[in-house]
C-alpha atoms as a PDB file:
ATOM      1  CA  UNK A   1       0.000   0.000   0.000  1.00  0.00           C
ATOM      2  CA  UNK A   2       1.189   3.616  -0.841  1.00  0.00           C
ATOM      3  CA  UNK A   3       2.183   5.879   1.957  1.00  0.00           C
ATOM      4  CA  UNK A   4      -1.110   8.597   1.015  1.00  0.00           C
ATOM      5  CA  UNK A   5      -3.374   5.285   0.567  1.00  0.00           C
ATOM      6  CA  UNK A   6      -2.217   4.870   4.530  1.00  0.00           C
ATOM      7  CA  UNK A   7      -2.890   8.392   5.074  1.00  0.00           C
ATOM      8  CA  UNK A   8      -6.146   7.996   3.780  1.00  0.00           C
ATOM      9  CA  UNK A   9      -6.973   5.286   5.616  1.00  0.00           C
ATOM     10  CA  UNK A  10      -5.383   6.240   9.144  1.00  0.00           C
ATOM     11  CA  UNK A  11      -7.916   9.617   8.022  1.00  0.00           C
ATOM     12  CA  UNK A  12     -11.035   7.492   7.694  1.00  0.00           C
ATOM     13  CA  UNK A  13     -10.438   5.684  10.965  1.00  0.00           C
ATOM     14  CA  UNK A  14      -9.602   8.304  13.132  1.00  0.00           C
ATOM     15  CA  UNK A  15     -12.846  10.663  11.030  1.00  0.00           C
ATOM     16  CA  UNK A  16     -15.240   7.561  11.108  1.00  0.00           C
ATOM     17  CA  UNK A  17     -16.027   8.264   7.617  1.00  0.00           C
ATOM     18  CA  UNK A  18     -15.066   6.236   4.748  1.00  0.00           C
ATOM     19  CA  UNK A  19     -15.838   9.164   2.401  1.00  0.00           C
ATOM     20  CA  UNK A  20     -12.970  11.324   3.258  1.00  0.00           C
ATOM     21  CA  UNK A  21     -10.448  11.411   0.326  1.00  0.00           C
ATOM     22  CA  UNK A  22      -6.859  12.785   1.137  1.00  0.00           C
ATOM     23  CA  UNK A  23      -6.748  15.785  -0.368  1.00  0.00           C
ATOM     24  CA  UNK A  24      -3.091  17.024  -1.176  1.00  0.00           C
ATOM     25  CA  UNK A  25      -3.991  20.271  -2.938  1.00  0.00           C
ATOM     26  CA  UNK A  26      -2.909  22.368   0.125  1.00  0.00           C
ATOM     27  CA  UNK A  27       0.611  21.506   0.043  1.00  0.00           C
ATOM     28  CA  UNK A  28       2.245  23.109   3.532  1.00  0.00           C
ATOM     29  CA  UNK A  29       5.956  22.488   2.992  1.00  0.00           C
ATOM     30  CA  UNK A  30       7.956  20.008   4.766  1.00  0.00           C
ATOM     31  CA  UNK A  31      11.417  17.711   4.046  1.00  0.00           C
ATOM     32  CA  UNK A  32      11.792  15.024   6.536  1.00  0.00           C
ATOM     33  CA  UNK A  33       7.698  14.818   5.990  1.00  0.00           C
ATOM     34  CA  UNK A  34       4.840  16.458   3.508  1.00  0.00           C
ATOM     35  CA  UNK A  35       2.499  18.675   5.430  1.00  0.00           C
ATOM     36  CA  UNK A  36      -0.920  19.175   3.957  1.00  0.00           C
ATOM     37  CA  UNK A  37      -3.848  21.232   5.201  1.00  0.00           C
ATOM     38  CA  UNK A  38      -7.471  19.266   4.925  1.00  0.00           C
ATOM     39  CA  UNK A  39     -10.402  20.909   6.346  1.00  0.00           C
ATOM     40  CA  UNK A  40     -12.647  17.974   7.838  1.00  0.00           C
ATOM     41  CA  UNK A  41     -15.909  18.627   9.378  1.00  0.00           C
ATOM     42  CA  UNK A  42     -15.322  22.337   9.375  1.00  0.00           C
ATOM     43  CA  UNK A  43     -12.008  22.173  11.100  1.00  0.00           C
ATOM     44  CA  UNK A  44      -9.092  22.371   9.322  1.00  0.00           C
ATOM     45  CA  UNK A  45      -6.463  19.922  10.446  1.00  0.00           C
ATOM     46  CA  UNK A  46      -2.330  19.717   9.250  1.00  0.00           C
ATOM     47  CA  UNK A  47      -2.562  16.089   7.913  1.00  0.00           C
ATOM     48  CA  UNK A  48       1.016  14.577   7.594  1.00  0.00           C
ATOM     49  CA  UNK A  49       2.816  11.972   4.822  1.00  0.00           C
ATOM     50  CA  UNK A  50       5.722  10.150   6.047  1.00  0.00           C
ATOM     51  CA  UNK A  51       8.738  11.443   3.572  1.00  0.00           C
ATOM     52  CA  UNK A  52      10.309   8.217   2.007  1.00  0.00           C
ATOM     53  CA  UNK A  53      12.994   6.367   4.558  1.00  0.00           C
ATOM     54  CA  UNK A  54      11.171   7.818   7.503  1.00  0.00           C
ATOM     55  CA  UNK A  55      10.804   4.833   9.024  1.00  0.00           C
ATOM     56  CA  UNK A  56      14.191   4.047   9.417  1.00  0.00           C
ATOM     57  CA  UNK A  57      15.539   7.213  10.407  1.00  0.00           C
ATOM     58  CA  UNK A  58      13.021   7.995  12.791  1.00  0.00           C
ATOM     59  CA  UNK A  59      11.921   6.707  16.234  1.00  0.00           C
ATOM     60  CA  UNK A  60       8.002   7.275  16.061  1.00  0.00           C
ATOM     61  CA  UNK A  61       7.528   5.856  19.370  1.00  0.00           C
ATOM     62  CA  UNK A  62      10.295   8.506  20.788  1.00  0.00           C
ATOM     63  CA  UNK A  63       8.796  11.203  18.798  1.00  0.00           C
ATOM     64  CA  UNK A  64       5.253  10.015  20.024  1.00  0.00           C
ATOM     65  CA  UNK A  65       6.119  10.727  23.526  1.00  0.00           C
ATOM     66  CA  UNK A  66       8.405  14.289  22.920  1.00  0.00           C
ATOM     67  CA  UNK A  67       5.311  15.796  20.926  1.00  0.00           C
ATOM     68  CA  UNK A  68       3.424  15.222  23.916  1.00  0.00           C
ATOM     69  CA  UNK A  69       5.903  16.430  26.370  1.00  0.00           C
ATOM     70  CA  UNK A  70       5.943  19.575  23.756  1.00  0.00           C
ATOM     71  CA  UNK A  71       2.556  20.020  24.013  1.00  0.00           C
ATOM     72  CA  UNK A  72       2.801  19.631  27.677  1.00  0.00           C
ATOM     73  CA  UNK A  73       4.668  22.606  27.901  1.00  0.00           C
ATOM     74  CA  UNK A  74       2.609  24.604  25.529  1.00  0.00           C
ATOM     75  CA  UNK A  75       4.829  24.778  22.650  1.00  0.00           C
ATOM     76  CA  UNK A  76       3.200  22.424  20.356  1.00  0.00           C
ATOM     77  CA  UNK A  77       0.216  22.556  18.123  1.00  0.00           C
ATOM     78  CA  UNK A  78      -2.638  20.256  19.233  1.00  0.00           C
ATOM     79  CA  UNK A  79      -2.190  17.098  17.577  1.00  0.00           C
ATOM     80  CA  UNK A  80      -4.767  14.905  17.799  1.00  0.00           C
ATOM     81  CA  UNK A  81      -3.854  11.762  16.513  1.00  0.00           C
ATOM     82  CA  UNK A  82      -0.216   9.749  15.780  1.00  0.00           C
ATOM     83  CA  UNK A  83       0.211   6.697  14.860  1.00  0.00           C
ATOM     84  CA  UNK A  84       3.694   5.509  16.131  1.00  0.00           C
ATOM     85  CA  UNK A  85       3.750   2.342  13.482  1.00  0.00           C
ATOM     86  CA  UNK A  86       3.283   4.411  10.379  1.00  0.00           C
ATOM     87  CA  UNK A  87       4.105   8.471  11.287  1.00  0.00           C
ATOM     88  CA  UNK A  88       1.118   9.659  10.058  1.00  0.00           C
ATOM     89  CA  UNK A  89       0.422  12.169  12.186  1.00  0.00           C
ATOM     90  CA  UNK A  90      -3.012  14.486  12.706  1.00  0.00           C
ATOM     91  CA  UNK A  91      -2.968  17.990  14.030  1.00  0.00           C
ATOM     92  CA  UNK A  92      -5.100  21.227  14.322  1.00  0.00           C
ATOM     93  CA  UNK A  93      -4.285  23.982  11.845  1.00  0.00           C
ATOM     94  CA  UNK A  94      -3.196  27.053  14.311  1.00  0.00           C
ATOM     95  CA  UNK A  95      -5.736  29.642  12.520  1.00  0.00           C
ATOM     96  CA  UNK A  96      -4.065  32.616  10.882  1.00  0.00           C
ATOM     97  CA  UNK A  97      -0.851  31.737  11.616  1.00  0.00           C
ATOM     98  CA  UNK A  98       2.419  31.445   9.255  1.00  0.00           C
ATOM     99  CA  UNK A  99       5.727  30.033   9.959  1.00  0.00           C
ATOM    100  CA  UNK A 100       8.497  31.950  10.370  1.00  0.00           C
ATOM    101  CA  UNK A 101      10.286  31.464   7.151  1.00  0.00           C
ATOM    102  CA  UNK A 102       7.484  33.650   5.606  1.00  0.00           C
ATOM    103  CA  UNK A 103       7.594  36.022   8.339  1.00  0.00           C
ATOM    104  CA  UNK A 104      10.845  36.984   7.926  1.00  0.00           C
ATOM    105  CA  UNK A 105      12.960  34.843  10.506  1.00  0.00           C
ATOM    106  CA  UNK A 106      15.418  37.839  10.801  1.00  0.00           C
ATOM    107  CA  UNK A 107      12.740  40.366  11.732  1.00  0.00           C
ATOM    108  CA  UNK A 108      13.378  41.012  15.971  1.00  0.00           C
ATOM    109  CA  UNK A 109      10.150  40.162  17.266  1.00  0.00           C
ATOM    110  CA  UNK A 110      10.675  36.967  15.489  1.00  0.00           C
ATOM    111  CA  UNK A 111      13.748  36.162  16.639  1.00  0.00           C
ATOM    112  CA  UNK A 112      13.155  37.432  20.125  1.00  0.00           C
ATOM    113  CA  UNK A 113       9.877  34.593  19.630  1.00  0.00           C
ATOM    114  CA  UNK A 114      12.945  32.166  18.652  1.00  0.00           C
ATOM    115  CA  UNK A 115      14.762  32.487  21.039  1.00  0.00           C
ATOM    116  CA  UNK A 116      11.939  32.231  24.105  1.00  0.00           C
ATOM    117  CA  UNK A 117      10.675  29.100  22.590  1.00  0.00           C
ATOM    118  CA  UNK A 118      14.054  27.700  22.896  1.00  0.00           C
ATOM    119  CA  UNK A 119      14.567  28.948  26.274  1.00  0.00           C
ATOM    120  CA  UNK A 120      11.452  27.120  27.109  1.00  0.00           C
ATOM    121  CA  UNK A 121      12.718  23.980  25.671  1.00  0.00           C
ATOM    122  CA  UNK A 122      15.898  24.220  26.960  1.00  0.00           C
ATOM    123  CA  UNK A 123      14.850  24.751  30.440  1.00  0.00           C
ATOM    124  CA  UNK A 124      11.551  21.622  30.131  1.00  0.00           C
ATOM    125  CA  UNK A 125      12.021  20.247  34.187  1.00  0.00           C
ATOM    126  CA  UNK A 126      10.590  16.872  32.018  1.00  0.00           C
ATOM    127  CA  UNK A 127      13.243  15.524  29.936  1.00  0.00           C
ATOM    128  CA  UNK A 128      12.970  13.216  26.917  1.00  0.00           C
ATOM    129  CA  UNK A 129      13.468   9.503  26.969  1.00  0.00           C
ATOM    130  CA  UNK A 130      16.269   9.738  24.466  1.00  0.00           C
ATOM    131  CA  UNK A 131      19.575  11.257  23.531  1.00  0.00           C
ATOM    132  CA  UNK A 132      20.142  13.299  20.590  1.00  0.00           C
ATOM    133  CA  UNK A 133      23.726  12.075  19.310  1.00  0.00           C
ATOM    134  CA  UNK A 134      25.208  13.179  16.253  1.00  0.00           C
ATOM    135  CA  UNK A 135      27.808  10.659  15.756  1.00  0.00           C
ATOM    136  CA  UNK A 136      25.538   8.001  16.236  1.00  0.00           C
ATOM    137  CA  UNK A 137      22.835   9.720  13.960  1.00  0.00           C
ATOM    138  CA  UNK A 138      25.373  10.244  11.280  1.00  0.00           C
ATOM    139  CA  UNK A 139      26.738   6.420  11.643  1.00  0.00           C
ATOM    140  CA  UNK A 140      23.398   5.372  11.347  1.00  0.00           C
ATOM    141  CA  UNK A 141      22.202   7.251   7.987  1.00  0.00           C
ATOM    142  CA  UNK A 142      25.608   6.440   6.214  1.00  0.00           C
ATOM    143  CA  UNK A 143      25.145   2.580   6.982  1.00  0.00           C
ATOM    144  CA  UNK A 144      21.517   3.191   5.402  1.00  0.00           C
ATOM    145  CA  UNK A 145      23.226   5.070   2.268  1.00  0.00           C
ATOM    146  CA  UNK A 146      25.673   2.148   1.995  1.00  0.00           C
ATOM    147  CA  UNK A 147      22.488  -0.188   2.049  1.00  0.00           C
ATOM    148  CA  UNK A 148      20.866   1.265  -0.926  1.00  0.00           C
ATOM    149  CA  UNK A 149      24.536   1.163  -3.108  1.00  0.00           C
ATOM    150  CA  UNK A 150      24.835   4.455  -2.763  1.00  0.00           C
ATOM    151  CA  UNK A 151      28.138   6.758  -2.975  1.00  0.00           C
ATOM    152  CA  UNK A 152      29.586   9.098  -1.086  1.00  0.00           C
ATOM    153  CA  UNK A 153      31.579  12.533  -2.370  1.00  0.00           C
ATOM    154  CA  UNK A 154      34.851  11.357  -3.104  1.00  0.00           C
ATOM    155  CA  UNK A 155      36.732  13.571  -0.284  1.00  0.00           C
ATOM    156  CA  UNK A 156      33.874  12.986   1.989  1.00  0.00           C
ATOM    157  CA  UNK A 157      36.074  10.423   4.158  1.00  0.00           C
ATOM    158  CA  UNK A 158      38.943  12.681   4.723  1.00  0.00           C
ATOM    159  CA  UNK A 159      37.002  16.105   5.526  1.00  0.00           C
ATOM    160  CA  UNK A 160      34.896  14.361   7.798  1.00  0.00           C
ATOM    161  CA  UNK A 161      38.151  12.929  10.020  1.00  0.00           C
ATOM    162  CA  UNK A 162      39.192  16.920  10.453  1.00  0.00           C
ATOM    163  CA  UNK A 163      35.596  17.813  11.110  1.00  0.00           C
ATOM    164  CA  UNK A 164      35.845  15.034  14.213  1.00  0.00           C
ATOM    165  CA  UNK A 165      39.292  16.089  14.851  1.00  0.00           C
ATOM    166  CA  UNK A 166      38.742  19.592  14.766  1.00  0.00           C
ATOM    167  CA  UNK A 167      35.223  18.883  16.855  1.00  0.00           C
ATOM    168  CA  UNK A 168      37.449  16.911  19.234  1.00  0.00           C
ATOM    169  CA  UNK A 169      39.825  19.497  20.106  1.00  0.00           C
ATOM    170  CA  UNK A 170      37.809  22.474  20.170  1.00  0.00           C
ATOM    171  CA  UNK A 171      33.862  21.499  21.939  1.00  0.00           C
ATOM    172  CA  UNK A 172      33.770  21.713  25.569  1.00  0.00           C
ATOM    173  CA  UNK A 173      31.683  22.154  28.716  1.00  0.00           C
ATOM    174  CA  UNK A 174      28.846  20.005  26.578  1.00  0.00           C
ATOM    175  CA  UNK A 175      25.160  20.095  28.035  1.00  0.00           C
ATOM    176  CA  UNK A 176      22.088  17.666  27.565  1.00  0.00           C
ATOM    177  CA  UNK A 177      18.877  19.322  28.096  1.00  0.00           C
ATOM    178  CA  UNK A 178      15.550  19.111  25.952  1.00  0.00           C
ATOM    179  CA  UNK A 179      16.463  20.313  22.366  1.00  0.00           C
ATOM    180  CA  UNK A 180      14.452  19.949  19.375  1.00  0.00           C
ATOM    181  CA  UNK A 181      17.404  19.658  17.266  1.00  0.00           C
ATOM    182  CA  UNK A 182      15.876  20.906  13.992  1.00  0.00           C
ATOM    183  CA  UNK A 183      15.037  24.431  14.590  1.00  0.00           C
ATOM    184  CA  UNK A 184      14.471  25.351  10.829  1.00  0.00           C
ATOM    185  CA  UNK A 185      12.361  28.674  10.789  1.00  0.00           C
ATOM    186  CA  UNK A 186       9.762  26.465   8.973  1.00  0.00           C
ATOM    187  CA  UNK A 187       9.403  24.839  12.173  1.00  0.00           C
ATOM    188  CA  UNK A 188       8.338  28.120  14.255  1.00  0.00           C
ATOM    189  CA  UNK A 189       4.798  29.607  13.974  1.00  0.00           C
ATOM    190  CA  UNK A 190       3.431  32.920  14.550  1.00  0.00           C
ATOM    191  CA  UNK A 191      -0.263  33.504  14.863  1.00  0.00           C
ATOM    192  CA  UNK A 192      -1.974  37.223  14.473  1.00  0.00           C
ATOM    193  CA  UNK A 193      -1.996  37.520  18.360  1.00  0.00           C
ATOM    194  CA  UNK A 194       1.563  36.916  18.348  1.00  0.00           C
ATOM    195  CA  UNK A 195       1.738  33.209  20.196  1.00  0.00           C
ATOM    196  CA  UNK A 196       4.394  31.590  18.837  1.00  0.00           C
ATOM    197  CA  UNK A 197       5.094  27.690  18.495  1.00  0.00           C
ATOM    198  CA  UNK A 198       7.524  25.018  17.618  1.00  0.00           C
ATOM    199  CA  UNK A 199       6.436  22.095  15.922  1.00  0.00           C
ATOM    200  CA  UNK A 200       7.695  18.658  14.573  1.00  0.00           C
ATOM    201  CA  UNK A 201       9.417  17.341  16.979  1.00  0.00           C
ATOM    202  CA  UNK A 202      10.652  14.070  14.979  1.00  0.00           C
ATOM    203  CA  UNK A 203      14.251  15.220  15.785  1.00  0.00           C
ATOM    204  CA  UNK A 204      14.126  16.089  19.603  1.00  0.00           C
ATOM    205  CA  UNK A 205      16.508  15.074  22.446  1.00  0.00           C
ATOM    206  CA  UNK A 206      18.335  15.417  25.145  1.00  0.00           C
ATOM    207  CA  UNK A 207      21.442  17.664  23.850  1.00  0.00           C
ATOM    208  CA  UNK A 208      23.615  20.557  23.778  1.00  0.00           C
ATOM    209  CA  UNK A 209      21.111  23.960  23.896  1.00  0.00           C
ATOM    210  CA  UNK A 210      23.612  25.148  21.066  1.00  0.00           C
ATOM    211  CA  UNK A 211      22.627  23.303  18.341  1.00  0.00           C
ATOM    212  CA  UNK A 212      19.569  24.256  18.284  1.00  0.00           C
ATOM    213  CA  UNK A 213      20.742  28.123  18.151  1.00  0.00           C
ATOM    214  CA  UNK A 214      23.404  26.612  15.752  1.00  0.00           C
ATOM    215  CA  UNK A 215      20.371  25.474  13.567  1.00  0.00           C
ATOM    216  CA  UNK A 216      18.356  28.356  13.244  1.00  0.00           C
ATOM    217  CA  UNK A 217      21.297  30.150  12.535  1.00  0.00           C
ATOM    218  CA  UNK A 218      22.230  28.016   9.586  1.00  0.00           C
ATOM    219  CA  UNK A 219      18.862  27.155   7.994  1.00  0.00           C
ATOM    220  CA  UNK A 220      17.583  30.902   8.151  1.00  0.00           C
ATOM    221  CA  UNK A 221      21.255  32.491   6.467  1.00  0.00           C
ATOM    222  CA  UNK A 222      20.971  35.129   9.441  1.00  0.00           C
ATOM    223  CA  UNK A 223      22.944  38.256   8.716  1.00  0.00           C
ATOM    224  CA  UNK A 224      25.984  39.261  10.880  1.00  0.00           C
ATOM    225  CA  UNK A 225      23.560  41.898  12.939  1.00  0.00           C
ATOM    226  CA  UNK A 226      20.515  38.835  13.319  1.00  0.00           C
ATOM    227  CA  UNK A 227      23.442  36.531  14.632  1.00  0.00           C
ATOM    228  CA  UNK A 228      24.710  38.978  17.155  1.00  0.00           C
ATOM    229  CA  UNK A 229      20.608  40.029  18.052  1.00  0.00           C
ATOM    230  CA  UNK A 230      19.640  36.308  18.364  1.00  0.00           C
ATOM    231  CA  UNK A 231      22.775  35.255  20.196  1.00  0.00           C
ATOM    232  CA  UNK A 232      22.843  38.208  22.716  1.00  0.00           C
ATOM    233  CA  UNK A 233      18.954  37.663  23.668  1.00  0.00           C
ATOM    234  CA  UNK A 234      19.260  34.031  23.826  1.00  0.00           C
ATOM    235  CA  UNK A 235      22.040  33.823  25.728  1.00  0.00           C
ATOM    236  CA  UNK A 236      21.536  37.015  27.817  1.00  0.00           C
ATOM    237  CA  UNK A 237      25.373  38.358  27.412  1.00  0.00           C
ATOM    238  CA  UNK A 238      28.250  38.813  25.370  1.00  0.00           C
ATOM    239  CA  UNK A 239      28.702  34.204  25.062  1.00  0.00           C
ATOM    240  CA  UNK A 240      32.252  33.234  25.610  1.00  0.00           C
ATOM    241  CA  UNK A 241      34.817  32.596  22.216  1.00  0.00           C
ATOM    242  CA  UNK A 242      34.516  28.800  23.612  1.00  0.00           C
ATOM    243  CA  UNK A 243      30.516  29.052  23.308  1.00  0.00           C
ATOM    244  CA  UNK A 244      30.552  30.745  19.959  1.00  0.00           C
ATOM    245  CA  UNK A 245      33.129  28.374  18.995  1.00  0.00           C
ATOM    246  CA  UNK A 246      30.740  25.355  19.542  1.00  0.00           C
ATOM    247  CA  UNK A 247      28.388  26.865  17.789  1.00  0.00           C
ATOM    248  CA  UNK A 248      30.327  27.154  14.385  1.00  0.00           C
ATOM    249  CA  UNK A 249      31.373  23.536  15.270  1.00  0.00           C
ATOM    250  CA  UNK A 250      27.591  22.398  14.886  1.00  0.00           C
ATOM    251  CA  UNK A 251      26.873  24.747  11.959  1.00  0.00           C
ATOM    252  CA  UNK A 252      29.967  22.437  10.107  1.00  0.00           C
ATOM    253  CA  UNK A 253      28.312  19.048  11.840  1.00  0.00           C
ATOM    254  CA  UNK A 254      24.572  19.479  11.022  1.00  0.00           C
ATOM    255  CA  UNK A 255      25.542  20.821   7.206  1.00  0.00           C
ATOM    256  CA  UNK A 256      27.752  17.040   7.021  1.00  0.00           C
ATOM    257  CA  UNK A 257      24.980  15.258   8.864  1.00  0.00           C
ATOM    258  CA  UNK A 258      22.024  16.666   6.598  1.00  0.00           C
ATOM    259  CA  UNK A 259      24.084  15.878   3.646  1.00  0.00           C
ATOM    260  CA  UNK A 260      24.186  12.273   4.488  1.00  0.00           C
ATOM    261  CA  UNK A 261      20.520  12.331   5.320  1.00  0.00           C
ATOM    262  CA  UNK A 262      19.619  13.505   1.618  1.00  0.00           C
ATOM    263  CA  UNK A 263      21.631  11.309   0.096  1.00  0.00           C
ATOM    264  CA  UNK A 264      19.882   8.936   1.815  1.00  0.00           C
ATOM    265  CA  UNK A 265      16.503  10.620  -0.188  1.00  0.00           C
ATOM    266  CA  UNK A 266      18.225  10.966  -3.186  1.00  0.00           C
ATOM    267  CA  UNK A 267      19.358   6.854  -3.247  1.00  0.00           C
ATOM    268  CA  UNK A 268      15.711   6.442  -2.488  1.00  0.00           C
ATOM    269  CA  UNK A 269      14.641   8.167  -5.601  1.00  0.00           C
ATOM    270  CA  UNK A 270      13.742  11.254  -4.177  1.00  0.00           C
ATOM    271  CA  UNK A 271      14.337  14.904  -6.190  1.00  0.00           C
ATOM    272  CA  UNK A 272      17.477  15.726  -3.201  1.00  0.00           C
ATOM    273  CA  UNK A 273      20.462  16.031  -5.224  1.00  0.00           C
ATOM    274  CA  UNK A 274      20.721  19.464  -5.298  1.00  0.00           C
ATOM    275  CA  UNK A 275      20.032  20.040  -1.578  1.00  0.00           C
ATOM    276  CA  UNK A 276      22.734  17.551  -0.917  1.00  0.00           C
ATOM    277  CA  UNK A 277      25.288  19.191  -3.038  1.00  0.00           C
ATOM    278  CA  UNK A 278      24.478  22.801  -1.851  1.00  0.00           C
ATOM    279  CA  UNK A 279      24.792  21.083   2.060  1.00  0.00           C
ATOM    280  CA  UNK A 280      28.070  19.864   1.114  1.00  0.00           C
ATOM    281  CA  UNK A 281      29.981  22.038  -0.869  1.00  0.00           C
ATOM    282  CA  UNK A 282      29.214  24.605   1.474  1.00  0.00           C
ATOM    283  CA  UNK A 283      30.132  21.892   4.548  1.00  0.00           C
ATOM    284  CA  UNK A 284      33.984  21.895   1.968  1.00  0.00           C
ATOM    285  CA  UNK A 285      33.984  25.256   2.006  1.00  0.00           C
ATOM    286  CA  UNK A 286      33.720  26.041   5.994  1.00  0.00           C
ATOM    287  CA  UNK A 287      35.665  22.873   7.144  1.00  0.00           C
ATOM    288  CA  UNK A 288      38.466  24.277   4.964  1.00  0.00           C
ATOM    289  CA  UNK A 289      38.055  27.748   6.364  1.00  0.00           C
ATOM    290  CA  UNK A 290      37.747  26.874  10.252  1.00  0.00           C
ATOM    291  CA  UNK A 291      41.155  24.536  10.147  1.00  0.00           C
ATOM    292  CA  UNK A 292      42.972  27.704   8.695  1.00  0.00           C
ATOM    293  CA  UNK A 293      41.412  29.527  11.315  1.00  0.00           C
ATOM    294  CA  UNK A 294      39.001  29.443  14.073  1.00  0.00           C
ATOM    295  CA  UNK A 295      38.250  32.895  13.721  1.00  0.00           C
ATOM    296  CA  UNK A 296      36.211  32.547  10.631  1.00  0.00           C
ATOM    297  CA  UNK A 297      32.762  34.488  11.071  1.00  0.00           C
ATOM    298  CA  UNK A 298      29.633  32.744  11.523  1.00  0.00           C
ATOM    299  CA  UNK A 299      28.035  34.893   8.935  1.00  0.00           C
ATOM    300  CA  UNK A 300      30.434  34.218   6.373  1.00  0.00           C
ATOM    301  CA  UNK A 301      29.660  30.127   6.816  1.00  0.00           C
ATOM    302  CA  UNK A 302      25.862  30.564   6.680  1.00  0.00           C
ATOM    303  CA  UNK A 303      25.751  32.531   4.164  1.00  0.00           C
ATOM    304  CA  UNK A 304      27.912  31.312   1.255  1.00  0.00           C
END
C-alpha cells in the first residue's frame, strides 16, 4: 500500500467516515515529511505523509512521547492523533498563523519569539526519553546510504576525520537538556496575536542547547547583525569565544549530517540532489576555512 493510501486510511479511521479522500492540494511544505492542510468537518487539520525512509531514520515511538511532552509545555500545536507504526500524524491547523520562514525569521520580534521558545525547551524540568547524538545519527544514515549502493563525495572520508578532529579538540563544557534539534524557521509559527510555536518534533533530544541556536542560525542564512541580536537575547550576554566556537562547530556538523541524510533521499529516488550538493559544498567550504582559522565568522559560513 502507498504511503497517502495509509494516510487515507489512518484519516477514515480516526474521522469515522469512509468518504474522506486525502486531499493534497494544500501543500504546507515540509522535508523530513509532507504537510498538507485538509479541512474535515469544518475544522481544518495539518494532515502529515511520512517522507520516504522515515521509518528508518526515525523513532516514532520517541517522537510520540516528545510531541506530547511539547505540548505539555505549551509549545506544540494540538495534535490529535499519531500513529507511532506508520508516522502519520493528525494535528489542528493554528488559525491565521504562518511560519516563520514567511515572516521573515530575521525580523526582531521573530527572533526574540525564537529564542523564548528555545529557552522554554531548553529549560523543560521533564526531559525526553532519548539522547540526541550526532555521531551516532550520522553512523546510522551512512550505513543506510551504503544499504541502498549508494556513494559518497569522493573527499567525503577525509574532511569528515578533520571535522571530528577539529570537533574533538575544540567542543567543551557540553550540556544535555531538551532540544528539538531541527530548529528550521519552517518549524516556528506565529499567529496574528503573536503566540508563537515550535512544531515537529521528529528530531528532539536530550542535547547541547547550542545546536539548536546553531540550527536556526544556519537554515535561516541570518545576517551578521541577526546573529549577534539572536545570540545576545538568547544567551543574555556577550557568550564566551569557547561558546561561539561550539556553535560554528555544529553549523559544520549538522551541514555534514544533513548531507548524508539527503543522500539517503536521493538513493531512495527522491528529487534531493541538489540540496545535498548545496549542504556539502558549502560543509567543503567552511571545514576548509575553520582549520585555517578558528576565527572565521559565523556569517560568512551561513551565508555562502
Amino acid at each position: 500500500m502507498k504511503m497517502e493510501e495509509i494516510v487515507q486510511e489512518k484519516l477514515r479511521l480516526f474521522f469515522k467516515d469512509d468518504s474522506i479522500i486525502f486531499d493534497k492540494s494544500r501543500f504546507t511544505g515540509g522535508l523530513t515529511n509532507y504537510n498538507y492542510i485538509m479541512n474535515i468537518n469544518g475544522t481544518e487539520y495539518v494532515v502529515r505523509e511520512p517522507g520516504g525512509m522515515t521509518d528508518q531514520m526515525i523513532d516514532r515511538k520517541i517522537e510520540k512521547v516528545n510531541n506530547h511532552i511539547a505540548s505539555e509545555l505549551g509549545l506544540n500545536s494540538e495534535c490529535v492523533y499519531f500513529d507511532e507504526l506508520t508516522g502519520v500524524k493528525i494535528s489542528v491547523f493554528i488559525n491565521n498563523s504562518k511560519n516563520i520562514a514567511l515572516a521573515d525569521p530575521c525580523y526582531p520580534t521573530n527572533l526574540e519569539a525564537v529564542s523564548n521558545l528555545m529557552k522554554k525547551v531548553h529549560s523543560s524540568p521533564k526531559h525526553f526519553p532519548n539522547s540526541f547524538d550526532w555521531k551516532m545519527e550520522m553512523s546510522k544514515y551512512e550505513q543506510i546510504v551504503r544499504d541502498l549502493n549508494g556513494d559518497f563525495f569522493f573527499d567525503y572520508s577525509v574532511l569528515k576525520e578533520q571535522l571530528l578532529e577539529f570537533v574533538e579538540n575544540n567542543i567543551n563544557d557540553i550540556k544535555s537538556v531538551p532540544c528539538h534539534n531541527d530548529t528550521v524557521p519552517e518549524n516556528f509559527i506565529i499567529d496574528d496575536n503573536g503566540n508563537a510555536y515550535l512544531i515537529d518534533w521528529e528530531y528532539s533530544g536530550m542535547n547541547d542547547p547550542s545546536w539548536d541556536v546553531a540550527a536556526y542560525i544556519l537554515e535561516s542564512k541570518l545576517c551578521n547583525d541577526s546573529i549577534q541580536y539572536l545570540i545576545l537575547d538568547y544567551y543574555g550576554e556577550l557568550p564566551t569565544p569557547s561558546k561561539i566556537l561550539k556553535i560554528k562547530c555544529y553549523i559544520l556538523i549538522q551541514d555534514l549530517l544533513w548531507t548524508v541524510w539527503a543522500l539517503i533521499r536521493h538513493y531512495n529516488g527522491d528529487d534531493f540532489l541538489d540540496y545535498c550538493n548545496f549542504r556539502y559544498e558549502r560543509f567543503r567550504k567552511n571545514v576548509k576555512e575553520i582549520i585555517i582559522s578558528s576565527d572565521y565568522p559565523i556569517s560568512d559560513m551561513v551565508n555562502n
